[in-house]
PDB file of N, CA and C in Angstrom:
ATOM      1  N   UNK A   1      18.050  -7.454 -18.997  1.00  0.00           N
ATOM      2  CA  UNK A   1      18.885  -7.949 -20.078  1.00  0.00           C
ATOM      3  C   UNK A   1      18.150  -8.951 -20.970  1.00  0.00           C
ATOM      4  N   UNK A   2      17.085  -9.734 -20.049  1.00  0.00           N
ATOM      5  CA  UNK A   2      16.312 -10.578 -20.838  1.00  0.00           C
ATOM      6  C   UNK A   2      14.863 -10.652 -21.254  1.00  0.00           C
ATOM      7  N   UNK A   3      15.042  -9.119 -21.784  1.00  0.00           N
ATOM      8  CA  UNK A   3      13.065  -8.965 -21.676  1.00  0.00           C
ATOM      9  C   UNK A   3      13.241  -7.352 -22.733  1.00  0.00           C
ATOM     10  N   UNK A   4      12.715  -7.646 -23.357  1.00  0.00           N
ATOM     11  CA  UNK A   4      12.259  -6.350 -24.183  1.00  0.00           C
ATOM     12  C   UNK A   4      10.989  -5.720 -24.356  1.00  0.00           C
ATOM     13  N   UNK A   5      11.096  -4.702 -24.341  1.00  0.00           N
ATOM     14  CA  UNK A   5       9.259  -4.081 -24.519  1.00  0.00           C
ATOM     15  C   UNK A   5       9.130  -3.077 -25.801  1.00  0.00           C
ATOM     16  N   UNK A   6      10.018  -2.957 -26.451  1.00  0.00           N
ATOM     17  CA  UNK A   6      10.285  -2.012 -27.645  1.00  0.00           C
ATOM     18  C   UNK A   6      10.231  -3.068 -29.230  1.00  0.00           C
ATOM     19  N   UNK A   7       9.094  -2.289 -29.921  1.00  0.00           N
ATOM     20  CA  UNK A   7       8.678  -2.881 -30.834  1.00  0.00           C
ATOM     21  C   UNK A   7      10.101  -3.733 -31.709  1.00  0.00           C
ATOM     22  N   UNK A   8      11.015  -2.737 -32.105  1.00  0.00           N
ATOM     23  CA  UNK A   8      12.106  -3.086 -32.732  1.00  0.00           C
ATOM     24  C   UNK A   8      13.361  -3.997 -32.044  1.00  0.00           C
ATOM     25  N   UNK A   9      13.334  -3.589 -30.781  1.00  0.00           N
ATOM     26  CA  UNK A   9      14.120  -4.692 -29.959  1.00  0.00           C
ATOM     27  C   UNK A   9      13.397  -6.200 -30.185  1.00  0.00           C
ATOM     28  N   UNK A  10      12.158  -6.073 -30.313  1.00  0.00           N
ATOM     29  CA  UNK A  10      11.817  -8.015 -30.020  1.00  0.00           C
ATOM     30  C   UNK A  10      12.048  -8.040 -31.578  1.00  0.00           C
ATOM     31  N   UNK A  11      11.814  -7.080 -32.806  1.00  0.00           N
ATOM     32  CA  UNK A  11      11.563  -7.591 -33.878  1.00  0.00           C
ATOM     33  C   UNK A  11      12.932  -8.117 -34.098  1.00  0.00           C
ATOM     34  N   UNK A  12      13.917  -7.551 -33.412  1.00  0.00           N
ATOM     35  CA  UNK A  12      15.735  -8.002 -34.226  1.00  0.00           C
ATOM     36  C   UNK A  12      15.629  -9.536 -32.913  1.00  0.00           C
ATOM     37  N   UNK A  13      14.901  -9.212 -32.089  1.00  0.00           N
ATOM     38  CA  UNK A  13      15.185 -10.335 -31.238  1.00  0.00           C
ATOM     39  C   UNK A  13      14.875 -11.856 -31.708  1.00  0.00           C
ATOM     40  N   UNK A  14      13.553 -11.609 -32.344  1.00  0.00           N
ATOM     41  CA  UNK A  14      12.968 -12.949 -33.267  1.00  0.00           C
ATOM     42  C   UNK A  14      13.655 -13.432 -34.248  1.00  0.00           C
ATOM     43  N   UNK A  15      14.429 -12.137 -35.169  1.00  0.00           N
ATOM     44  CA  UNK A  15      15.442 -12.579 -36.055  1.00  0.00           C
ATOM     45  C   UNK A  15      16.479 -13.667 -36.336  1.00  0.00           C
ATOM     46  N   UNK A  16      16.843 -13.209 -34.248  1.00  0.00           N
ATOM     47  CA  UNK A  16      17.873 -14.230 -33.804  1.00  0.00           C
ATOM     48  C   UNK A  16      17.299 -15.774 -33.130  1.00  0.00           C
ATOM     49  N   UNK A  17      15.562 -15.744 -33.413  1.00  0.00           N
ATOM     50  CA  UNK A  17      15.256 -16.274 -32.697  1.00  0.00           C
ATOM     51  C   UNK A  17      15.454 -16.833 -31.033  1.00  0.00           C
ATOM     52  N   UNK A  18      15.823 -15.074 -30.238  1.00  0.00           N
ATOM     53  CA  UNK A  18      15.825 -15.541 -29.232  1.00  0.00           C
ATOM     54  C   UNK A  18      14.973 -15.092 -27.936  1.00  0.00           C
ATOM     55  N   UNK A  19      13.463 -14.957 -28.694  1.00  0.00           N
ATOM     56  CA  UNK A  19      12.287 -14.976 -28.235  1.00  0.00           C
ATOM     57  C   UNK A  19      11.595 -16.368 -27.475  1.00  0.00           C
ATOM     58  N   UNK A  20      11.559 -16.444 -26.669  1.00  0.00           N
ATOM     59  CA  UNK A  20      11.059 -17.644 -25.364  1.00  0.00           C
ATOM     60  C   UNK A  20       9.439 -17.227 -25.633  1.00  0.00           C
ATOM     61  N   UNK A  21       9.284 -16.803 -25.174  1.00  0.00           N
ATOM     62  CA  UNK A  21       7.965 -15.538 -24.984  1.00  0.00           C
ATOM     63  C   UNK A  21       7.510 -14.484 -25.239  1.00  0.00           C
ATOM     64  N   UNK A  22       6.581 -14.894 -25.740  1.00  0.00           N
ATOM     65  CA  UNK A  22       5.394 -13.207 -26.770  1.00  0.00           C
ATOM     66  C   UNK A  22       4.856 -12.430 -25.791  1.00  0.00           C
ATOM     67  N   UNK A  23       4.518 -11.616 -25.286  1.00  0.00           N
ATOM     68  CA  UNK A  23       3.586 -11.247 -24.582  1.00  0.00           C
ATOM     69  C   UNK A  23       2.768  -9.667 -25.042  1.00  0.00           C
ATOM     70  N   UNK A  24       1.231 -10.122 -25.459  1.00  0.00           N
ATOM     71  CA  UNK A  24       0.861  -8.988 -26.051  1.00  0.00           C
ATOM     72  C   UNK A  24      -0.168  -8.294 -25.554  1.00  0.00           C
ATOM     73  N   UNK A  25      -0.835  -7.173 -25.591  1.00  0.00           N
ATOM     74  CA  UNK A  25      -1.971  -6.752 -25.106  1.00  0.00           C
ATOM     75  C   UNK A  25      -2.883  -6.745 -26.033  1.00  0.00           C
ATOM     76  N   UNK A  26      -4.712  -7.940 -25.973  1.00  0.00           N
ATOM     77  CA  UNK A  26      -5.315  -7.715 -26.441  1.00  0.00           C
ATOM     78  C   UNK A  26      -6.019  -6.453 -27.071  1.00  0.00           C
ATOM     79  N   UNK A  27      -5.604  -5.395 -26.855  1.00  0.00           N
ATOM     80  CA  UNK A  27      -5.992  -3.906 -27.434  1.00  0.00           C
ATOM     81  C   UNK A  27      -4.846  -3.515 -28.168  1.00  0.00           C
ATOM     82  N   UNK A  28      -3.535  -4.173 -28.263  1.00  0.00           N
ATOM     83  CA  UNK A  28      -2.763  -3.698 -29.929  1.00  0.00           C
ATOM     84  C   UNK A  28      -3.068  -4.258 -31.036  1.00  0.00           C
ATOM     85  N   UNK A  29      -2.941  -2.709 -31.589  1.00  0.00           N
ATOM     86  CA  UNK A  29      -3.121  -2.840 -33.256  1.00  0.00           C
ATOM     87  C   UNK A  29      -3.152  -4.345 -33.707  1.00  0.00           C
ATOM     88  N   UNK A  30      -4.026  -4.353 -34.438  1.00  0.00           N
ATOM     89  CA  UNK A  30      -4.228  -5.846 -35.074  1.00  0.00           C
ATOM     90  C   UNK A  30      -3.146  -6.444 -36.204  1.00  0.00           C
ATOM     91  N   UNK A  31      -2.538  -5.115 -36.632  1.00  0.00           N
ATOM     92  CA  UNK A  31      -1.702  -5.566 -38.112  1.00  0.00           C
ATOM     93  C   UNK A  31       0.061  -5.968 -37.505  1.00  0.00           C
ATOM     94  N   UNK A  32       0.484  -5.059 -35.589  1.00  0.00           N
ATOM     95  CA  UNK A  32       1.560  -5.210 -35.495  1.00  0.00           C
ATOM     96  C   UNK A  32       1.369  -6.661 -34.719  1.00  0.00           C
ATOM     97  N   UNK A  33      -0.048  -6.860 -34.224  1.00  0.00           N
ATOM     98  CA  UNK A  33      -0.027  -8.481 -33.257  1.00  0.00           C
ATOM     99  C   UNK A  33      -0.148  -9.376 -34.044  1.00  0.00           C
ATOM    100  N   UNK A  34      -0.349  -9.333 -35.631  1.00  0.00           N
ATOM    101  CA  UNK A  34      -0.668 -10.699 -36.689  1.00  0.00           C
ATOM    102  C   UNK A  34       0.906 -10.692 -36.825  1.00  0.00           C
ATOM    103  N   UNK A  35       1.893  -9.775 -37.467  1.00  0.00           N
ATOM    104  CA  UNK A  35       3.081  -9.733 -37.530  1.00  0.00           C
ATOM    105  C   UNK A  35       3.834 -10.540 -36.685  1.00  0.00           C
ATOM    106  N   UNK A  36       3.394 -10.267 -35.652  1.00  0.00           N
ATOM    107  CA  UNK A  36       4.909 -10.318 -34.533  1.00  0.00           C
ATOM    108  C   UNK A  36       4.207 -11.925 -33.684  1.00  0.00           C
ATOM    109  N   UNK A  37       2.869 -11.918 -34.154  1.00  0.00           N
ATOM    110  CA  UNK A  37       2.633 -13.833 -33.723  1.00  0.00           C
ATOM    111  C   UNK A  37       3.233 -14.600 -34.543  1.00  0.00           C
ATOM    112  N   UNK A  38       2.772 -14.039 -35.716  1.00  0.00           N
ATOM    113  CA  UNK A  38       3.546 -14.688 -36.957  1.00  0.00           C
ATOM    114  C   UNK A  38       5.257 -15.200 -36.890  1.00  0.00           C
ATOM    115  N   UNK A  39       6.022 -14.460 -36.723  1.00  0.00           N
ATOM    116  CA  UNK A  39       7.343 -14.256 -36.355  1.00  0.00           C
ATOM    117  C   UNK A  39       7.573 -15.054 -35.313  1.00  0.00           C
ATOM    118  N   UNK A  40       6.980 -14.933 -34.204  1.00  0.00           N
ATOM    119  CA  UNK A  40       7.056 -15.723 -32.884  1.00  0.00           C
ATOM    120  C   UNK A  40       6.675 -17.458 -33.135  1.00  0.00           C
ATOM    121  N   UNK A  41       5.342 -17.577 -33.916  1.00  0.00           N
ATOM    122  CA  UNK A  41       5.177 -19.140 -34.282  1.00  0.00           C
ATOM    123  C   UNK A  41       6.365 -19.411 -35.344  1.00  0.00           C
ATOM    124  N   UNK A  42       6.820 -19.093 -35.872  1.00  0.00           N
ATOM    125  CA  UNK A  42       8.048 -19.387 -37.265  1.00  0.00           C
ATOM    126  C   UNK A  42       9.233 -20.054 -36.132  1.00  0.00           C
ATOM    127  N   UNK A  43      10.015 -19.255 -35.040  1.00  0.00           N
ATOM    128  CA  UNK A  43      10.773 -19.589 -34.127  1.00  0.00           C
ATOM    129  C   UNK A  43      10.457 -20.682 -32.766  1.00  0.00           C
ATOM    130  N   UNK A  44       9.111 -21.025 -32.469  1.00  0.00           N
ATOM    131  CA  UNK A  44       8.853 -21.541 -31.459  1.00  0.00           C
ATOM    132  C   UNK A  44       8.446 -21.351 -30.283  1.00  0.00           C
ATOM    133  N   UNK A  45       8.013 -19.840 -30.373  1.00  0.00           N
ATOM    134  CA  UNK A  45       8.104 -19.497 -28.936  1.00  0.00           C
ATOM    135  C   UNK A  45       6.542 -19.157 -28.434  1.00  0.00           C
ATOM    136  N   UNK A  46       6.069 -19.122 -27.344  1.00  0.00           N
ATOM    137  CA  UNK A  46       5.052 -19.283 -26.522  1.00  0.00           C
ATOM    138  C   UNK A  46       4.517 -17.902 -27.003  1.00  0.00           C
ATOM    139  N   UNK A  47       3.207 -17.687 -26.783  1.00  0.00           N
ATOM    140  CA  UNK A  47       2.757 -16.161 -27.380  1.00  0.00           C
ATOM    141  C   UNK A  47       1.602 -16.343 -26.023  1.00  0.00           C
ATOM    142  N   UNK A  48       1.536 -15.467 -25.185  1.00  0.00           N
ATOM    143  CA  UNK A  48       0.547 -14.943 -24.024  1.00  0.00           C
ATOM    144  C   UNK A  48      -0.080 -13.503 -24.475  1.00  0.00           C
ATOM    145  N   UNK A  49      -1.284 -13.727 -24.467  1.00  0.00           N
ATOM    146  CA  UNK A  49      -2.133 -12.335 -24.683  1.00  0.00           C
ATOM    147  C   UNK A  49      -2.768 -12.053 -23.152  1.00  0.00           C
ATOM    148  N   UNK A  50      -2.234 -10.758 -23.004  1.00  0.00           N
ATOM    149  CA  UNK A  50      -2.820 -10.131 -21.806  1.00  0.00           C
ATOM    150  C   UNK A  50      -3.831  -9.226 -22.174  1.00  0.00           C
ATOM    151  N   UNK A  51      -5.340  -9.274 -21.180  1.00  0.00           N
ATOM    152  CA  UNK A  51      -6.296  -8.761 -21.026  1.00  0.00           C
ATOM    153  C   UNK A  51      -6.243  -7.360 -20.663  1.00  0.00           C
ATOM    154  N   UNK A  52      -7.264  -6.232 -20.964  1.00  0.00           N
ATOM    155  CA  UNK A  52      -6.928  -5.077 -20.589  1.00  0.00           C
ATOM    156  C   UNK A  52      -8.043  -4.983 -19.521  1.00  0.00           C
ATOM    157  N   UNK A  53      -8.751  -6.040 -18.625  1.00  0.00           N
ATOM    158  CA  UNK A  53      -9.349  -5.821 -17.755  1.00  0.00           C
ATOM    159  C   UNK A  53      -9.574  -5.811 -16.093  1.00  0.00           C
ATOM    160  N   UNK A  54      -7.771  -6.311 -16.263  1.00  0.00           N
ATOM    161  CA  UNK A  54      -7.444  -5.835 -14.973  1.00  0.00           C
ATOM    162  C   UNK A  54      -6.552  -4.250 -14.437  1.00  0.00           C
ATOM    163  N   UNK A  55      -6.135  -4.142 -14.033  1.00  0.00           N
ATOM    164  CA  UNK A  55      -5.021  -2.857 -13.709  1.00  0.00           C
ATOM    165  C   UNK A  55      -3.891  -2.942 -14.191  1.00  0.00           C
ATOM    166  N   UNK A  56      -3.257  -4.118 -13.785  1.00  0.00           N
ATOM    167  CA  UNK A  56      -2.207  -4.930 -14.250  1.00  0.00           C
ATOM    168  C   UNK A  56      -2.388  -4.834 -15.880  1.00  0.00           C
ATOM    169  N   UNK A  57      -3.232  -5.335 -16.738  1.00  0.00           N
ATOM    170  CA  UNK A  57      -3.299  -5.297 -18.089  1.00  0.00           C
ATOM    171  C   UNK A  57      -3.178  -3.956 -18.899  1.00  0.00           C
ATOM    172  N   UNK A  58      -4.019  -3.141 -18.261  1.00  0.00           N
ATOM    173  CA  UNK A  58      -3.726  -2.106 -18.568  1.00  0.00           C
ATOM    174  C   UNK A  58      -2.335  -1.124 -18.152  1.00  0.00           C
ATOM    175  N   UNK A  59      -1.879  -1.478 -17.555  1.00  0.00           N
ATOM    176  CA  UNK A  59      -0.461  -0.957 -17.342  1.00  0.00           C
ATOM    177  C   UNK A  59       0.664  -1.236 -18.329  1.00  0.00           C
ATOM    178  N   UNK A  60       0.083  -2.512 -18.904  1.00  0.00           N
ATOM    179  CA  UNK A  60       0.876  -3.524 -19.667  1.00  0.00           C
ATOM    180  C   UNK A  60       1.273  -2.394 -21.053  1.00  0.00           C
ATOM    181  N   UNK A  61      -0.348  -2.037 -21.271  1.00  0.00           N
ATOM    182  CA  UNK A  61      -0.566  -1.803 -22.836  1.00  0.00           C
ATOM    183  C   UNK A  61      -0.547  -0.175 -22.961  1.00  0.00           C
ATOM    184  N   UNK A  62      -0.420   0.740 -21.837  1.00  0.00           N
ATOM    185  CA  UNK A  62       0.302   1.665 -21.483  1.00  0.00           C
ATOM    186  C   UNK A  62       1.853   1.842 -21.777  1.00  0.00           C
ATOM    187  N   UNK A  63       2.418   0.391 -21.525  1.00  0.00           N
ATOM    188  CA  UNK A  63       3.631   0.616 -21.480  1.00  0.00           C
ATOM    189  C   UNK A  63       4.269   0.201 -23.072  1.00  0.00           C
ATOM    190  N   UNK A  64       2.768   0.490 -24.139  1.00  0.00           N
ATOM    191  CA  UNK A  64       3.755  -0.349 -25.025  1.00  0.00           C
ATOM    192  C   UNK A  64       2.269  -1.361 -25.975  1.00  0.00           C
ATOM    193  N   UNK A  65       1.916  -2.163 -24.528  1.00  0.00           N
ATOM    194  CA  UNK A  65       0.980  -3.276 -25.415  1.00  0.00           C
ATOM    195  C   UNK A  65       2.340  -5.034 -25.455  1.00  0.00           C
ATOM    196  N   UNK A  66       3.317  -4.587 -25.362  1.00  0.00           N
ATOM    197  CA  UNK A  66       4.379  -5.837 -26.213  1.00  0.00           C
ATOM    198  C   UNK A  66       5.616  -5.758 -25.391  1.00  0.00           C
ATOM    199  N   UNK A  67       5.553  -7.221 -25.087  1.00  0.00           N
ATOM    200  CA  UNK A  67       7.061  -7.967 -24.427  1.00  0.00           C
ATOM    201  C   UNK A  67       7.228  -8.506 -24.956  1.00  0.00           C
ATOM    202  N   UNK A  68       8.775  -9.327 -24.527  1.00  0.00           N
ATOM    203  CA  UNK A  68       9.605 -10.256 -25.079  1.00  0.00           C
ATOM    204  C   UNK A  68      10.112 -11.093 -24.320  1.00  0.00           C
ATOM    205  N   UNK A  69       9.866 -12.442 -23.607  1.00  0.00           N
ATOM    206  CA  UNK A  69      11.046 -12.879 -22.509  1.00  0.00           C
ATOM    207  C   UNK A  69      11.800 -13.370 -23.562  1.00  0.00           C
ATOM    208  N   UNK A  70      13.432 -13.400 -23.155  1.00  0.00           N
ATOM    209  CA  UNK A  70      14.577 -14.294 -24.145  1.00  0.00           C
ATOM    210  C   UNK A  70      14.801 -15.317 -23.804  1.00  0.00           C
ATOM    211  N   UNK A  71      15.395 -16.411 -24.610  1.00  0.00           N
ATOM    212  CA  UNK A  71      15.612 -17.410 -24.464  1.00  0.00           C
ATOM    213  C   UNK A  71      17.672 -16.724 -23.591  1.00  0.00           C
ATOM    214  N   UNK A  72      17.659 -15.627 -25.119  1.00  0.00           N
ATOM    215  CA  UNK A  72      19.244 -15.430 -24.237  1.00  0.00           C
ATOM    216  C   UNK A  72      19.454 -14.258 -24.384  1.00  0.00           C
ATOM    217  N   UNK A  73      20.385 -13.428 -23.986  1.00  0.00           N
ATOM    218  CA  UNK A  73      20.610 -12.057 -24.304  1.00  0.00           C
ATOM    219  C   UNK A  73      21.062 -11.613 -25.968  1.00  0.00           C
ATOM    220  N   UNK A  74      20.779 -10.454 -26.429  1.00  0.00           N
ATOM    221  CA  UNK A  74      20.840 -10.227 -27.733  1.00  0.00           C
ATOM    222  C   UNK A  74      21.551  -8.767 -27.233  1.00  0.00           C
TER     223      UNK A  74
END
């Protein structure tokens, strides 16, 4: 309920500013991770870039590249 991984879910989520946490994979597109840091510093919220050099990282950016923790449900 409090975590999104879908590009358009965090983008309406930031709207409401109720983004806690960025979480991105250093291997997405450069134009949707300037965007959506951008968006994320405007509201306040923490931005974590995950590495694609563990297993774990790469699973990440498989699944997407992009999270969201919420501050609240949207």
């Amino acid at each position: 309920d409090k975590v999104f991984y879908d590009y358009d879910k965090i983008k309406k989520a930031m709207q409401y500013g109720a983004v806690d946490t960025l979480i991105l994979s250093e291997k997405l597109k450069k134009d949707t991770a300037k965007e959506l840091k951008k968006m994320a510093e405007n509201i306040g919220s923490k931005i974590e870039i995950v590495s694609t050099e563990t297993t774990e990282g790469e699973q990440f950016y498989n699944l997407g590249g992009m999270g969201a923790l919420l501050r609240f449900k949207v």
